[in-house]
PDB file of N, CA and C in Angstrom:
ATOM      1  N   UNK A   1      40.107  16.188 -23.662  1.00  0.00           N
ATOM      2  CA  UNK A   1      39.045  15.219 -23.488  1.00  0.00           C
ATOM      3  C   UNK A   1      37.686  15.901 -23.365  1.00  0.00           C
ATOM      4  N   UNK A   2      37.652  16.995 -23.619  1.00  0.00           N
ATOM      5  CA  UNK A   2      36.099  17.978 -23.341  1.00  0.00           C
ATOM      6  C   UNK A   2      35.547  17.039 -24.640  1.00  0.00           C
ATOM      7  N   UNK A   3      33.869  17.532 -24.820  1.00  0.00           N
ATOM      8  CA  UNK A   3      33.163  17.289 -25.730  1.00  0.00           C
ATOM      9  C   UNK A   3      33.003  18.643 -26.482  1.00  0.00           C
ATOM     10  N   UNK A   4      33.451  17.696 -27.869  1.00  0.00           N
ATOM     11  CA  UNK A   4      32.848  19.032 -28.588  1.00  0.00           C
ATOM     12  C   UNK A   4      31.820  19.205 -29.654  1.00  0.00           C
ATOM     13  N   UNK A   5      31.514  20.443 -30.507  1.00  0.00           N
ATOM     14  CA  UNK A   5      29.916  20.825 -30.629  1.00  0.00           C
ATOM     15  C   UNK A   5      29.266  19.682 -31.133  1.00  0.00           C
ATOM     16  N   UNK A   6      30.114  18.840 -31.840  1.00  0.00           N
ATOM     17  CA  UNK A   6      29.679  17.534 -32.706  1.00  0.00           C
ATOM     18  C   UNK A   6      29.831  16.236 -32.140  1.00  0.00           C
ATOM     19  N   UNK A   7      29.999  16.356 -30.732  1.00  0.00           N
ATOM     20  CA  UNK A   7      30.498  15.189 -29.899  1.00  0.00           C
ATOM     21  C   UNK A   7      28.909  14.983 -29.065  1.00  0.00           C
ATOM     22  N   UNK A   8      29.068  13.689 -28.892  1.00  0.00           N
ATOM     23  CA  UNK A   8      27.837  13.926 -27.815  1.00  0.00           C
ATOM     24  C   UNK A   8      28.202  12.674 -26.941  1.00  0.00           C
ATOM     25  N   UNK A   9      27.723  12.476 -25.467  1.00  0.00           N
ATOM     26  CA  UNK A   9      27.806  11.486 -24.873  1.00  0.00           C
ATOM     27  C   UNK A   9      26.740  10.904 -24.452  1.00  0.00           C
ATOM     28  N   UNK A  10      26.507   9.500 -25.131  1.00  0.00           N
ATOM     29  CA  UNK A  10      25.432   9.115 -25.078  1.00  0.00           C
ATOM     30  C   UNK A  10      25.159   8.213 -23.619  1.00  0.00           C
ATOM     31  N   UNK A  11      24.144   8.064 -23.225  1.00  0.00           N
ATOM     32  CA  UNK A  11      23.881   7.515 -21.591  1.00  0.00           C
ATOM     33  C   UNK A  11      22.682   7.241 -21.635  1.00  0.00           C
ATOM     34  N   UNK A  12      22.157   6.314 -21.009  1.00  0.00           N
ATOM     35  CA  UNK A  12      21.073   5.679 -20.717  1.00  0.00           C
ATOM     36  C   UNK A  12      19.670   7.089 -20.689  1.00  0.00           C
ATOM     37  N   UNK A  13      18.569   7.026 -21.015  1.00  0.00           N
ATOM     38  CA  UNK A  13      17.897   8.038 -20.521  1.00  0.00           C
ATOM     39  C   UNK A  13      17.380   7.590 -19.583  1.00  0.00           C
ATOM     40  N   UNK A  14      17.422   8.370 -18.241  1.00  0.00           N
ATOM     41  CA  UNK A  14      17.294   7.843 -16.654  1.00  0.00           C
ATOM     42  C   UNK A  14      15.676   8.338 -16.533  1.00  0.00           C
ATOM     43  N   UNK A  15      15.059   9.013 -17.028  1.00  0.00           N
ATOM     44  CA  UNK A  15      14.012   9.643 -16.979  1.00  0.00           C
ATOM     45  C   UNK A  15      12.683   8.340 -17.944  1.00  0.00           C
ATOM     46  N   UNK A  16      13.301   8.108 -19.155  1.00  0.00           N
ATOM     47  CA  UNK A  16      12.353   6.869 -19.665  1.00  0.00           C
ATOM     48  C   UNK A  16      12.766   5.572 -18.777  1.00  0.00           C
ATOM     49  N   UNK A  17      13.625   5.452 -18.084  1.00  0.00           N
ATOM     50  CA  UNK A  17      14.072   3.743 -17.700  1.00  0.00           C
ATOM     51  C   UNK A  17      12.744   3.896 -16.569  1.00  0.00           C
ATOM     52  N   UNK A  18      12.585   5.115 -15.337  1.00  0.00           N
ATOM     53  CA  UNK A  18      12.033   5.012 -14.075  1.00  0.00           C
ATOM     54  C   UNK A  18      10.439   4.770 -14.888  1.00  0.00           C
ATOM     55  N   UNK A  19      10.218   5.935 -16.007  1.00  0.00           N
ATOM     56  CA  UNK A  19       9.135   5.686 -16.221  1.00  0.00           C
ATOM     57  C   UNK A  19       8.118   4.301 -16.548  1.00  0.00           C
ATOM     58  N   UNK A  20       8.921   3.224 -17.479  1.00  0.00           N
ATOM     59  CA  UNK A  20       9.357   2.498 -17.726  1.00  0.00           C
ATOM     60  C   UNK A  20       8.869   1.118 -15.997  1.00  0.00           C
ATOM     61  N   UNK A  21       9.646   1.595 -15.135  1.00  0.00           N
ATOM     62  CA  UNK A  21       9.521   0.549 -14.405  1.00  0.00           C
ATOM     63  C   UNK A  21       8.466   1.073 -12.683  1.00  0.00           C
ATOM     64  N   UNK A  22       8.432   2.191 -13.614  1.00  0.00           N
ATOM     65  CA  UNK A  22       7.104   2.926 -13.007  1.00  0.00           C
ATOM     66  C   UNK A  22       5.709   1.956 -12.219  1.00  0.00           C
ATOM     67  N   UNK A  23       4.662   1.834 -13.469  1.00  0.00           N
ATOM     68  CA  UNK A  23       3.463   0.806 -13.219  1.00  0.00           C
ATOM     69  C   UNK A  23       3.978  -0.604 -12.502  1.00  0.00           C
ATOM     70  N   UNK A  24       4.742  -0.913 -13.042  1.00  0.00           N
ATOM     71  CA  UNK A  24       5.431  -2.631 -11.572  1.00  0.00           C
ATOM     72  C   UNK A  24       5.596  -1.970 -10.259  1.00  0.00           C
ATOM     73  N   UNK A  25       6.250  -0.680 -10.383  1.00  0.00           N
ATOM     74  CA  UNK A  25       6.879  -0.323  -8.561  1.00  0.00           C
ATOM     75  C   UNK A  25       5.419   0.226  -7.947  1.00  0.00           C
ATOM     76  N   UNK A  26       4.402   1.553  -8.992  1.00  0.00           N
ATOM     77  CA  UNK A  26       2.996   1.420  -8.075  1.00  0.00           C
ATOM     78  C   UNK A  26       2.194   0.266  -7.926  1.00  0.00           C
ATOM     79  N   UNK A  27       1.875  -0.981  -8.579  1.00  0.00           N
ATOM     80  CA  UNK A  27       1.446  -1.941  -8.330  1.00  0.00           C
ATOM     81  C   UNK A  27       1.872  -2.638  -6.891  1.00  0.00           C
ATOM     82  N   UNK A  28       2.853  -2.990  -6.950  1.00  0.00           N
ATOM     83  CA  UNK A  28       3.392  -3.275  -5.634  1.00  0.00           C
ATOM     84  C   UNK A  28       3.526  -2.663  -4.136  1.00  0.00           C
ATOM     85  N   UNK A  29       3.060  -1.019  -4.298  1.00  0.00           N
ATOM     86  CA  UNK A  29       3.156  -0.299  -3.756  1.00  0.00           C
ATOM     87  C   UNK A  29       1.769  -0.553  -3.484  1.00  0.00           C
ATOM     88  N   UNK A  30       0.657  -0.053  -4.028  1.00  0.00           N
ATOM     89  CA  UNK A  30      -0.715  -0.153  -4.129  1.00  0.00           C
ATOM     90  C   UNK A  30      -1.067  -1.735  -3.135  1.00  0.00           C
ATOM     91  N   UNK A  31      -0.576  -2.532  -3.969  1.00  0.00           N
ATOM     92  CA  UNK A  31      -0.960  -3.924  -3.234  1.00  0.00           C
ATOM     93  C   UNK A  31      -0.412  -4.041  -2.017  1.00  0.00           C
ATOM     94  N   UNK A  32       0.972  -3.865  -1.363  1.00  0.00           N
ATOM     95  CA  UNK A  32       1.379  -3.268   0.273  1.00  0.00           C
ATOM     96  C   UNK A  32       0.455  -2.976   0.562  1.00  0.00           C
ATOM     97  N   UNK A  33       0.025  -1.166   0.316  1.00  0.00           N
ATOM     98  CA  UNK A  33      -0.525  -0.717   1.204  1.00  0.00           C
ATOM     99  C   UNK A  33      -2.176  -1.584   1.598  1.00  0.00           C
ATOM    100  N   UNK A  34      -2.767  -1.884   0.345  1.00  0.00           N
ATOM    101  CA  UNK A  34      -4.201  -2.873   0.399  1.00  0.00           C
ATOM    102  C   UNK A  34      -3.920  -4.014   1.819  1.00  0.00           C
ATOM    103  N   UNK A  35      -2.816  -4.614   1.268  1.00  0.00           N
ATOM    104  CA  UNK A  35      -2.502  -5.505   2.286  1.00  0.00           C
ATOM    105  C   UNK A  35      -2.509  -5.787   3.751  1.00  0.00           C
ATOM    106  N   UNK A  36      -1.538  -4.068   4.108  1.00  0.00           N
ATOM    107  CA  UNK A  36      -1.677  -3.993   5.197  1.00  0.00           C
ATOM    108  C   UNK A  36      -2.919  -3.225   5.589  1.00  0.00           C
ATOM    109  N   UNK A  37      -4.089  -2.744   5.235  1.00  0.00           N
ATOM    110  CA  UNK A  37      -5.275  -2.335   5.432  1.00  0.00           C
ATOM    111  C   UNK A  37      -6.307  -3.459   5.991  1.00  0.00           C
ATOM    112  N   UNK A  38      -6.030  -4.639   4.544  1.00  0.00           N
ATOM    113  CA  UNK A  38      -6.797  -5.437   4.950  1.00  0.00           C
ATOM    114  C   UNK A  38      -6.781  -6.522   6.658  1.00  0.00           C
ATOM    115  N   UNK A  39      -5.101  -6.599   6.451  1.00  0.00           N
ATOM    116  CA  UNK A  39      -4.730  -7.262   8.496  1.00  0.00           C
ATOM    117  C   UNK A  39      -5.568  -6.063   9.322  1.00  0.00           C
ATOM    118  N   UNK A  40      -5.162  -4.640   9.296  1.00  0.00           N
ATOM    119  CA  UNK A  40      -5.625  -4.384  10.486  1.00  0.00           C
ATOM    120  C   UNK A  40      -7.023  -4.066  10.382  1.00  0.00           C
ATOM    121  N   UNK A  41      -7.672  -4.126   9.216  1.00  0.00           N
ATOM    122  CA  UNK A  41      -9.327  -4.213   9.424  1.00  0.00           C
ATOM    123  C   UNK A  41      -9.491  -5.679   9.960  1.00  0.00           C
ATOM    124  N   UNK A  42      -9.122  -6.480   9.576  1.00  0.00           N
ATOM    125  CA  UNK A  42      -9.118  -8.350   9.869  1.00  0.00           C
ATOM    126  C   UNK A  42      -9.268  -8.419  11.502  1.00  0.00           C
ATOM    127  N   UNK A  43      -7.808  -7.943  12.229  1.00  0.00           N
ATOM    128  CA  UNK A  43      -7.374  -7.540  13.303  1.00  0.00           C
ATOM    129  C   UNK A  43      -8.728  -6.639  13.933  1.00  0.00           C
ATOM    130  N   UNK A  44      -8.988  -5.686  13.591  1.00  0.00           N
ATOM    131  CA  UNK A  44     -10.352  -5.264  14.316  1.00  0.00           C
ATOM    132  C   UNK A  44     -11.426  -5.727  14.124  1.00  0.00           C
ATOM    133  N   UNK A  45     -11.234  -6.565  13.177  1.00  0.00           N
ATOM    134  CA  UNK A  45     -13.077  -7.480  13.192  1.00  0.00           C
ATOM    135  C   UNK A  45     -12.961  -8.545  14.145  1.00  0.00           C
ATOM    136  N   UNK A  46     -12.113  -9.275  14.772  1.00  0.00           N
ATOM    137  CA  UNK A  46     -11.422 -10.002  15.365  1.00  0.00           C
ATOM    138  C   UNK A  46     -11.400  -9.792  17.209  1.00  0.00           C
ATOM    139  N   UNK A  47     -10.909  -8.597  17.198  1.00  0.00           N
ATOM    140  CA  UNK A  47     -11.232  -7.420  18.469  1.00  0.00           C
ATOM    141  C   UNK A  47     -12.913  -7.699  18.715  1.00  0.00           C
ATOM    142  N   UNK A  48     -13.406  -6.965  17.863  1.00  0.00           N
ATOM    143  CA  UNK A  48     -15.039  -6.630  17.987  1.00  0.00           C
ATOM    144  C   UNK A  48     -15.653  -7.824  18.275  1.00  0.00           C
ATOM    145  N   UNK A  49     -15.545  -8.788  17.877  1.00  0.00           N
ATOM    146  CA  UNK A  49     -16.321 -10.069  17.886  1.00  0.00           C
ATOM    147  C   UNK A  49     -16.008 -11.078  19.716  1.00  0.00           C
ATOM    148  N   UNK A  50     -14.310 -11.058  19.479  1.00  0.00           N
ATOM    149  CA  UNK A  50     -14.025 -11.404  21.087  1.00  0.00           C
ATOM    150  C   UNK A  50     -14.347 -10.487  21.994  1.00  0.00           C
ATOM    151  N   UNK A  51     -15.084  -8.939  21.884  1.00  0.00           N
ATOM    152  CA  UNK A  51     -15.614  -8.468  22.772  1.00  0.00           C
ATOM    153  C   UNK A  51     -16.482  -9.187  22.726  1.00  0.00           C
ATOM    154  N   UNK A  52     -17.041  -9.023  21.563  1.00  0.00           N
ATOM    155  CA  UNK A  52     -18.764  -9.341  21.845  1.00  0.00           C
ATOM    156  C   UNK A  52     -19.626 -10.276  22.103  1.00  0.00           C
ATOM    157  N   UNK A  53     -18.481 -11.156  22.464  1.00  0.00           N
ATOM    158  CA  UNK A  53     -18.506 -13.048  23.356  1.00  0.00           C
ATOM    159  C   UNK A  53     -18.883 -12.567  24.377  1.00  0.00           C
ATOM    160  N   UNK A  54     -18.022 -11.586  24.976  1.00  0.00           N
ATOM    161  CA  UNK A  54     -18.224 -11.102  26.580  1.00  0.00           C
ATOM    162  C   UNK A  54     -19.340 -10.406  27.022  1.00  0.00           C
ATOM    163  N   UNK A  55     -19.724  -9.818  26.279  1.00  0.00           N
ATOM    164  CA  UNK A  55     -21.059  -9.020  26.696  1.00  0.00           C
ATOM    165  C   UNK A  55     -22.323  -9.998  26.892  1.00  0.00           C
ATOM    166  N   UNK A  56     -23.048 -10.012  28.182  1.00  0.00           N
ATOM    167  CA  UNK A  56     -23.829 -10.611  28.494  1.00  0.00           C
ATOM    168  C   UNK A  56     -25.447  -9.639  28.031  1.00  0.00           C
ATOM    169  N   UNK A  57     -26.280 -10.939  27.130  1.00  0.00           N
ATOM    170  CA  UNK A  57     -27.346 -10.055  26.268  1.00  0.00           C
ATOM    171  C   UNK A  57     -28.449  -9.730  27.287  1.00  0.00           C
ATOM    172  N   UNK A  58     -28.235 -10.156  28.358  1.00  0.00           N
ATOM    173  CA  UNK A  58     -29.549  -9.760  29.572  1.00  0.00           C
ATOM    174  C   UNK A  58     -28.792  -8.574  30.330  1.00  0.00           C
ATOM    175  N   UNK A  59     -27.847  -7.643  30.359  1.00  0.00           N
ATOM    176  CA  UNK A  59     -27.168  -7.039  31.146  1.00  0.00           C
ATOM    177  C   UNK A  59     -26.976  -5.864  30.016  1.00  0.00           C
ATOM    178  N   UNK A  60     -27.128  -6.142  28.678  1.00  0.00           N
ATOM    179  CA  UNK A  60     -27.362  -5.185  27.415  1.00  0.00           C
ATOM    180  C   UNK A  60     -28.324  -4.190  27.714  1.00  0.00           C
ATOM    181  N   UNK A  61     -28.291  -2.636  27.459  1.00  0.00           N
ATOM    182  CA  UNK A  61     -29.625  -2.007  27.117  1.00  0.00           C
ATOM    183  C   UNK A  61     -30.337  -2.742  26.357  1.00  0.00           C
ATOM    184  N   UNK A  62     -31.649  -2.658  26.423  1.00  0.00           N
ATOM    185  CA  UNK A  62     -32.645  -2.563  25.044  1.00  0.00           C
ATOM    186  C   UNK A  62     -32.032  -1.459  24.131  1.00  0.00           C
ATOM    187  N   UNK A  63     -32.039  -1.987  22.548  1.00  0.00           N
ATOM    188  CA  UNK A  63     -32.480  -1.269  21.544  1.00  0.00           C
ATOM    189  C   UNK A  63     -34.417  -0.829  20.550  1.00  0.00           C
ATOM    190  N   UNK A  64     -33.624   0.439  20.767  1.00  0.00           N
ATOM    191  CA  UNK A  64     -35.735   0.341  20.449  1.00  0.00           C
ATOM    192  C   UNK A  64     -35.341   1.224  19.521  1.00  0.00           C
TER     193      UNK A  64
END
């Protein structure tokens, strides 16, 4: 059952299929990571602002 010199076994090429489904898997990858960037910038604009309810503007330094 060996292969011989004129035999060949043919099989998927695993190297064109990944390439192949390559650009869909970084897209999705790319858009994750955007995603979760954009919550926790969201999340700290969110932070900053309910501080900045609390801060009383007569108890503020001056800016000069």
């Amino acid at each position: 059952m060996g292969l011989d010199a004129g035999e060949r076994h043919h099989r998927p090429d695993l190297g064109r299929y990944h390439s192949r489904s390559l650009p869909g898997t970084a897209a999705w990858a790319i858009g994750l990571l955007v995603g979760i960037n954009m919550v926790f910038g969201g999340s700290a604009l969110i932070a900053m602002a309910l501080h900045a309810r609390e801060i009383n503007p007569r108890s503020a330094a001056p800016a000069y």
